[in-house]
C-alpha atoms as a PDB file:
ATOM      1  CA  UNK A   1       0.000   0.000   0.000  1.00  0.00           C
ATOM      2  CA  UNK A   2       1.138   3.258  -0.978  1.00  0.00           C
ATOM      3  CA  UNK A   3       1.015   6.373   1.965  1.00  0.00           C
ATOM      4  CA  UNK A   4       0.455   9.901   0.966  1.00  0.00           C
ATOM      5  CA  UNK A   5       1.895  12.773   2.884  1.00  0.00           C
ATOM      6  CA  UNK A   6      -0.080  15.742   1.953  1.00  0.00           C
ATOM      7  CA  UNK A   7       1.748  18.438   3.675  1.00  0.00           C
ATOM      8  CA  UNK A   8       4.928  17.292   1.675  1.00  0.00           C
ATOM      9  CA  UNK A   9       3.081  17.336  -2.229  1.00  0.00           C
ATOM     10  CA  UNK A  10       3.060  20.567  -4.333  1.00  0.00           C
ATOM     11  CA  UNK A  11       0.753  19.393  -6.708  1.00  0.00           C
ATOM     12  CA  UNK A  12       2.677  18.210  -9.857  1.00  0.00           C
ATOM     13  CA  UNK A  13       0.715  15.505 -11.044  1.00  0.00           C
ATOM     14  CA  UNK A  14       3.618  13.434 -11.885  1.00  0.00           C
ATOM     15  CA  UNK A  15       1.780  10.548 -10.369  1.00  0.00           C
ATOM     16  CA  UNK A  16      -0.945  10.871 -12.322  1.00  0.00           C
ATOM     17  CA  UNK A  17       0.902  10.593 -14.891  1.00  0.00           C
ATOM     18  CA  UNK A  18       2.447   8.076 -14.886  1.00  0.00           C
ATOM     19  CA  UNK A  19       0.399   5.455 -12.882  1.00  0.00           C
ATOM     20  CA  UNK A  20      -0.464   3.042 -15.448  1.00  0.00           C
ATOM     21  CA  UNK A  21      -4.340   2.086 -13.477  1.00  0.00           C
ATOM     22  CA  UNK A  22      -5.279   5.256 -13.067  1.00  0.00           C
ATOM     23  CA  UNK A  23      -5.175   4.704  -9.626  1.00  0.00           C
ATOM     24  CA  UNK A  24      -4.184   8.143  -8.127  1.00  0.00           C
ATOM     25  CA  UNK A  25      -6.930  11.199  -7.915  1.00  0.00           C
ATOM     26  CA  UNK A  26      -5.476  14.826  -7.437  1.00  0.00           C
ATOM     27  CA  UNK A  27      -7.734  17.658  -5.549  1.00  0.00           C
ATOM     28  CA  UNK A  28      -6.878  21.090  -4.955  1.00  0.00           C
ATOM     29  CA  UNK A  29      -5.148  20.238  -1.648  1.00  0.00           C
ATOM     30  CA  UNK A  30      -4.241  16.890  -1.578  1.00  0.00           C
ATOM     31  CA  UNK A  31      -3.865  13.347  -3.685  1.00  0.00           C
ATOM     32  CA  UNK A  32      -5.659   9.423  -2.782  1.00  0.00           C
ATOM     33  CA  UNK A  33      -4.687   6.346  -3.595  1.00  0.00           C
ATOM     34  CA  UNK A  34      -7.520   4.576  -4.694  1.00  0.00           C
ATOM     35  CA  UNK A  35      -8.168   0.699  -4.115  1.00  0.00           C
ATOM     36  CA  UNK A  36      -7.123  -0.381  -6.858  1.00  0.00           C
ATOM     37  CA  UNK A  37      -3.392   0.535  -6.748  1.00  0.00           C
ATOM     38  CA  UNK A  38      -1.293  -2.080  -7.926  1.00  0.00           C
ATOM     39  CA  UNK A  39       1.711  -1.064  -5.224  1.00  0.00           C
ATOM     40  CA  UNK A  40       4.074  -0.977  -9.089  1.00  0.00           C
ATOM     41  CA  UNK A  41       5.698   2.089  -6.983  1.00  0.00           C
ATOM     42  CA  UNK A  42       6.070   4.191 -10.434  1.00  0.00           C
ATOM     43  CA  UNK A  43       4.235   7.365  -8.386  1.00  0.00           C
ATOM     44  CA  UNK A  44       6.904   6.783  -5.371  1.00  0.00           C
ATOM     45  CA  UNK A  45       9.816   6.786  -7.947  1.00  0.00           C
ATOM     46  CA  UNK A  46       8.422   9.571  -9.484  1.00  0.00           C
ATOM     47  CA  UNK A  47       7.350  12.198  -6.842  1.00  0.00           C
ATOM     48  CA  UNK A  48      10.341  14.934  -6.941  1.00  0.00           C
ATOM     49  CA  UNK A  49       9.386  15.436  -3.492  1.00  0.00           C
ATOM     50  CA  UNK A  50       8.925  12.189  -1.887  1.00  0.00           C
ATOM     51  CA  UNK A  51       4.755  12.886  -0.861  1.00  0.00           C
ATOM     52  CA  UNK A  52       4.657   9.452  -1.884  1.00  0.00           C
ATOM     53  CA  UNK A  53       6.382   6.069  -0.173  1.00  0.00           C
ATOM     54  CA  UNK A  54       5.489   2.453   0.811  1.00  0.00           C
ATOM     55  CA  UNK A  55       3.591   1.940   3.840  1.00  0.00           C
ATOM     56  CA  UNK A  56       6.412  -0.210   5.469  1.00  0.00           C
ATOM     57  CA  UNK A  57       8.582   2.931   4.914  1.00  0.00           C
ATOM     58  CA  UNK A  58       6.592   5.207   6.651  1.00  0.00           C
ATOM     59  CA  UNK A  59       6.125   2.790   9.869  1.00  0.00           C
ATOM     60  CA  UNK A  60       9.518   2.634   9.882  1.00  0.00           C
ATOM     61  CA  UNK A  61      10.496   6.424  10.108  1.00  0.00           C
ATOM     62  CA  UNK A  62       7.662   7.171  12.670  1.00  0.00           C
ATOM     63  CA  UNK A  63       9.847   4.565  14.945  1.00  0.00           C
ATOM     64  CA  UNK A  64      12.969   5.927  14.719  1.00  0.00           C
ATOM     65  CA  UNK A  65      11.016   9.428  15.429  1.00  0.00           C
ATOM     66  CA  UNK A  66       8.992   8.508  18.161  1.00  0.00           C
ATOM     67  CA  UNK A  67      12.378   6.766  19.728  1.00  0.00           C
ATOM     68  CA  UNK A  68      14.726   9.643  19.360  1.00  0.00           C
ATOM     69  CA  UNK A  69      11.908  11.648  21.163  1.00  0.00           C
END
């Protein structure tokens, strides 16, 4: 499953792009995964500002955060 971190996207549509289901919507303030993403990771590759990343990676980083604080 791929995690979106809104505060981080500026709205490129790269993802769109380039997701080959069509499996990404864009509002005006922030992007969904819809269900059926193929986790192919093309949108996390692509995002020039890493909004995008696999859930495991994001579980990961809030540990090391919540164990350095």
């Amino acid at each position: 499953m791929i995690t979106v971190i809104n505060d981080r996207c500026d709205f490129c549509g790269a993802c769109v792009a380039v997701c080959p289901v069509d499996s990404i919507d864009l509002f005006e303030a922030r992007i969904a995964i819809l269900k059926h993403c193929t986790d192919c990771m093309l949108c996390v590759w692509i995002c020039p500002v890493e909004t995008l990343a696999p859930e495991s990676n994001v579980r990961e980083v809030e540990c090391v955060v919540s164990t350095i604080a």
